[in-house]
Protein backbone atom coordinates (compact mmCIF):
# COMPACT_ATOMS: atom_id res chain seq x y z
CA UNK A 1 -35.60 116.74 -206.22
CA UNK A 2 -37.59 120.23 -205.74
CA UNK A 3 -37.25 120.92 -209.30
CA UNK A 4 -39.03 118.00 -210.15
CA UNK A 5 -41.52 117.92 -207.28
CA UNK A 6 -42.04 121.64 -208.07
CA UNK A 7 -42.14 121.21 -212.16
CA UNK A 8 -44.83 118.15 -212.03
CA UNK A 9 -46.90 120.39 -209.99
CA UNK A 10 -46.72 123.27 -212.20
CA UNK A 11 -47.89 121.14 -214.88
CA UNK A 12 -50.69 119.59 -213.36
CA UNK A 13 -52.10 123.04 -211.95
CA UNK A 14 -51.06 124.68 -215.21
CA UNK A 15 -52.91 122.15 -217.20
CA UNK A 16 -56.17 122.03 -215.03
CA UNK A 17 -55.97 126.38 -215.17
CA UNK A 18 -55.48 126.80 -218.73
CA UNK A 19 -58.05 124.43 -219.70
CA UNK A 20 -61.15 124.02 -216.85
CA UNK A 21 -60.22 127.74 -215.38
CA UNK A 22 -63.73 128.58 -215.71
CA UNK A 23 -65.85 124.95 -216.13
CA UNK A 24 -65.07 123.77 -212.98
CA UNK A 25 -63.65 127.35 -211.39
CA UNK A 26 -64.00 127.16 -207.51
CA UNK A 27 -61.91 124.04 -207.11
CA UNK A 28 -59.61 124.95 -209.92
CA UNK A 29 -58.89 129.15 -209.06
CA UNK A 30 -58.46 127.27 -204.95
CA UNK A 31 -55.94 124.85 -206.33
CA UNK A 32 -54.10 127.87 -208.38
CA UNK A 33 -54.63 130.57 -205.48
CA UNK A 34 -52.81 127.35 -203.05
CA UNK A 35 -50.18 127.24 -206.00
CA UNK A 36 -49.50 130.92 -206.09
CA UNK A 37 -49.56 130.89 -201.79
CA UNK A 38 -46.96 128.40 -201.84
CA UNK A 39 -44.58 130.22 -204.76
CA UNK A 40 -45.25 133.50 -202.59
CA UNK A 41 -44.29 132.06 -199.17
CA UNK A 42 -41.23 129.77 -200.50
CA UNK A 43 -40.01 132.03 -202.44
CA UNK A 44 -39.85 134.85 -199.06
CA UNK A 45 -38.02 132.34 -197.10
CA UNK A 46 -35.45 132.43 -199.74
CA UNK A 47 -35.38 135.90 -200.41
CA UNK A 48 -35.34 137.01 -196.91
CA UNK A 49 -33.10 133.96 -195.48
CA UNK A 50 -30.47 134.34 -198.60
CA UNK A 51 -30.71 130.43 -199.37
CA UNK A 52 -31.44 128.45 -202.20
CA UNK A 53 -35.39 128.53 -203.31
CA UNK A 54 -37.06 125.53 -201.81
CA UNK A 55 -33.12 124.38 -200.27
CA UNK A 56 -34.26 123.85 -196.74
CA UNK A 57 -37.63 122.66 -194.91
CA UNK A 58 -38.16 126.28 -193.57
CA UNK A 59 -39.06 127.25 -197.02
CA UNK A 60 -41.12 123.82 -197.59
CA UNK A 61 -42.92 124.21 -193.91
CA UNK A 62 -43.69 128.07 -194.55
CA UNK A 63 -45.05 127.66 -198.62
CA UNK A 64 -47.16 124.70 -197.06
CA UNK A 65 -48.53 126.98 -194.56
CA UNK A 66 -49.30 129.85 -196.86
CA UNK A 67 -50.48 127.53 -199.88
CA UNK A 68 -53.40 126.43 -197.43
CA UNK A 69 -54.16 130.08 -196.50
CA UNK A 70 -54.37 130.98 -199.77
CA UNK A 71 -55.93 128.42 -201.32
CA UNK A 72 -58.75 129.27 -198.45
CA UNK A 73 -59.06 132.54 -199.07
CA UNK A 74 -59.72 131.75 -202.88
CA UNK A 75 -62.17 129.25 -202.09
CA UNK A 76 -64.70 131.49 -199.67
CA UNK A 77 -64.09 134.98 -201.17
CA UNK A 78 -64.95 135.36 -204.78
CA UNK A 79 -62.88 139.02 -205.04
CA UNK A 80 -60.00 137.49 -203.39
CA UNK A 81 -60.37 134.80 -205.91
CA UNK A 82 -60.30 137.65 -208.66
CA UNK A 83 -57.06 139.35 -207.31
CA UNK A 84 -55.03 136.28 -206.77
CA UNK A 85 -55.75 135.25 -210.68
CA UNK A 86 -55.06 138.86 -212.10
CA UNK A 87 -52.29 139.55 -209.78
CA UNK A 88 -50.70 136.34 -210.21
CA UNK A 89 -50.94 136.01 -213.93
CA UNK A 90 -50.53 139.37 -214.42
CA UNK A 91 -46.89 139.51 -212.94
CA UNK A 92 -46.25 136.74 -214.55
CA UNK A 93 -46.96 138.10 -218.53
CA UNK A 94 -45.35 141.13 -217.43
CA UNK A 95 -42.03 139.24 -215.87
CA UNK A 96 -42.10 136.91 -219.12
CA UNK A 97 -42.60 140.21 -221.31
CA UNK A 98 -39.36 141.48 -219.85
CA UNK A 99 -37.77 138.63 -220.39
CA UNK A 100 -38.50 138.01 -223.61
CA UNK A 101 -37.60 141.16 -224.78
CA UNK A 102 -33.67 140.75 -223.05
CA UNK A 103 -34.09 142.81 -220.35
CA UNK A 104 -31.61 141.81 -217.48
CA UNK A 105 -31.85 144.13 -214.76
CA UNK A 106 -34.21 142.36 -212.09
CA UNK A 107 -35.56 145.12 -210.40
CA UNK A 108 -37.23 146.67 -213.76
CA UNK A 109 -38.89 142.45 -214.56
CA UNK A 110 -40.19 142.65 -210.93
CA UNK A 111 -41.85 145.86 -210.99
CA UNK A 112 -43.23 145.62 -214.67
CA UNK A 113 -44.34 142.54 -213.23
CA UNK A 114 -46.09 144.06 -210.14
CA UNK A 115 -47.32 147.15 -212.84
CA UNK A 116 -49.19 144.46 -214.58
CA UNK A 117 -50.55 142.42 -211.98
CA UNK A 118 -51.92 145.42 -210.08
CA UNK A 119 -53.56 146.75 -213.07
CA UNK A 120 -55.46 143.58 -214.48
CA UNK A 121 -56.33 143.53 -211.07
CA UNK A 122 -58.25 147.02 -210.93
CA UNK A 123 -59.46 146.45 -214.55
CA UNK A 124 -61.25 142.94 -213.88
CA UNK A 125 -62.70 144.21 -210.28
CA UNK A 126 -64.26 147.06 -212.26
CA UNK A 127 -65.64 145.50 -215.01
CA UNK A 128 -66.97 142.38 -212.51
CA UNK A 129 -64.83 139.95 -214.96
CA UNK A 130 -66.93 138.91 -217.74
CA UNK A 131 -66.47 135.04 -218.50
CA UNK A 132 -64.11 135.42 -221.57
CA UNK A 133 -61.86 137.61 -219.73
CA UNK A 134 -61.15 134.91 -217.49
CA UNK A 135 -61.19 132.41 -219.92
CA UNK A 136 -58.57 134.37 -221.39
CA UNK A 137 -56.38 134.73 -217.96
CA UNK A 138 -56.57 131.20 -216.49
CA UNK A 139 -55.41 130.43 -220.59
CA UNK A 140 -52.36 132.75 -220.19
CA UNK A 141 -51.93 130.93 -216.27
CA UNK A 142 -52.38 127.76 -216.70
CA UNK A 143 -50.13 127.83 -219.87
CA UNK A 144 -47.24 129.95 -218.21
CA UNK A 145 -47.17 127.65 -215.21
CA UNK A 146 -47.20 124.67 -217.77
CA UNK A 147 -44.43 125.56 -219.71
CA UNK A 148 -42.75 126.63 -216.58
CA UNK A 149 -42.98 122.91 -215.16
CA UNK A 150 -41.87 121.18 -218.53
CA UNK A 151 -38.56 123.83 -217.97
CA UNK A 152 -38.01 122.54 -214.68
CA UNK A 153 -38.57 118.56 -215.84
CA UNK A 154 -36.04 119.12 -218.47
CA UNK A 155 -33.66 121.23 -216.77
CA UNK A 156 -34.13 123.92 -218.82
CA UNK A 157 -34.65 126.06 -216.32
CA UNK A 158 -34.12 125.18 -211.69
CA UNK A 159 -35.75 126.04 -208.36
CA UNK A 160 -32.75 127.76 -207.55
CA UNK A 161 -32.67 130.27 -210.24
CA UNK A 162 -35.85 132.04 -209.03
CA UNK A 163 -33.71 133.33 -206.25
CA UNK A 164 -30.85 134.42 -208.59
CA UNK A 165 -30.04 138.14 -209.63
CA UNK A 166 -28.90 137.02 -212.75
CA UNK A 167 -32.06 134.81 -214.05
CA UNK A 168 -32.95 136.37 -216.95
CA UNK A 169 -29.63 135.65 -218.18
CA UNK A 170 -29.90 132.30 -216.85
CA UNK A 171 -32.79 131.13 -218.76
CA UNK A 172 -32.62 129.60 -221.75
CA UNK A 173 -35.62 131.15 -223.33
CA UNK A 174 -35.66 129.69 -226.90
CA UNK A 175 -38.30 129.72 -229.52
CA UNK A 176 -40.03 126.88 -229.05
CA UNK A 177 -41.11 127.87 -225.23
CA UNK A 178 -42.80 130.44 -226.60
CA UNK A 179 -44.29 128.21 -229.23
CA UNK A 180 -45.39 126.12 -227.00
CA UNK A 181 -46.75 128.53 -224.61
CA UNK A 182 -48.80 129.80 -227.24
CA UNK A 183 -50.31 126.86 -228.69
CA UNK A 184 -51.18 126.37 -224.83
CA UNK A 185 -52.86 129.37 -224.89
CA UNK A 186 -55.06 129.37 -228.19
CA UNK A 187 -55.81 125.55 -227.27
CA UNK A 188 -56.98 126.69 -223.22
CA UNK A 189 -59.16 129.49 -224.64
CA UNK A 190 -60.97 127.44 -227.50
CA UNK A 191 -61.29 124.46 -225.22
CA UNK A 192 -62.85 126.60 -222.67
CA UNK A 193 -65.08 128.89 -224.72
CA UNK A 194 -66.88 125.44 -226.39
CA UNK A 195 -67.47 124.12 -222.77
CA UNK A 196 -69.00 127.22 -221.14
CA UNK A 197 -71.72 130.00 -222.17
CA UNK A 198 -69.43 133.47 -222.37
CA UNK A 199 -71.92 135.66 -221.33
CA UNK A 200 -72.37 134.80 -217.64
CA UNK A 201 -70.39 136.58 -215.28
CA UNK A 202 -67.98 134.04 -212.99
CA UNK A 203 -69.72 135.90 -210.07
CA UNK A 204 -72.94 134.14 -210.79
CA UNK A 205 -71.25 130.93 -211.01
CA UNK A 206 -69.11 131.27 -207.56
């Protein structure tokens, strides 16, 4: 049930990221930022209780509860906005990165991942995130969280391997994912950069 509930999710938030990230970006970067608050505080439940991801209505009650704080935050604070994106994403490129490229040891995907995230983070703060650049992020989101949600839907991938030490063996990362995260991709950041003027900064726009 939660991999479905959780997959048709990911591709509706996915969907809206990759390809309205920046036309319509205050509701859109609050529904991802309540996205990434309920992955963050469903997925410590897990961790920290030693259950399944999503397995009991702890884990339900508390990503609920942090999906609303988070999706808050992103709504009223345009730099918290900023680092939930770049953080998010970025760990996200730099987990799939590690992945892709066979490496199973968990601890090195997590803290590429965190490497990543923290860095696109300090590089789009400093530069005050010119339009393509998030154009370009909310592309490589929306289409990671997309493709995540059509693994869950066809069983492909489950809820309960996020919590597994083992999940980068576990996945069955074939070519056409990444075909199909890529197409996602190109197609997010053309259908965004006809529908928006590139050279306003998201700031003015918040």
């Amino acid at each position: 049930m939660s991999n479905v509930l959780v997959g048709i999710v990911a591709v509706l938030v996915g969907a809206a990221f990759c390809l309205y990230g920046i036309v319509a970006m205050r509701v859109v970067i609050t529904v991802w930022g309540a996205f990434v608050g309920f992955g963050v505080g469903a997925g410590l439940v897990a961790t920290l209780g030693g259950d399944g991801f999503l397995t009991g209505a702890l884990g339900w009650i508390v990503g609920v509860v942090v999906a609303v704080v988070f999706g808050l935050l992103a709504y009223l604070y345009y730099a918290v906005a900023v680092l939930l994106i770049t953080v998010s994403v970025g760990f996200a490129i730099g987990a799939a990165l590690m992945v892709a490229l066979g490496v199973t040891w968990n601890w090195v995907i997590i803290l590429v991942g965190v490497i990543v995230g923290a860095l696109l983070a300090a590089a789009a703060l400093a530069v005050n995130l010119p339009a393509i650049i998030l154009i370009v992020i909310s592309s490589l989101g929306g289409a990671t969280a997309f493709t995540g949600g059509l693994m869950l839907l066809t069983h492909t991938l489950h809820t309960d391997d996020f919590t597994r030490r083992d999940i980068a063996v576990t996945i069955d990362d074939s070519w056409w994912w990444y075909l199909i995260w890529i197409v996602l991709v190109v197609g997010g950041i053309l259908v965004q950069a006809r529908m928006t003027t590139t050279d306003r900064k998201p700031r003015e726009q918040w």
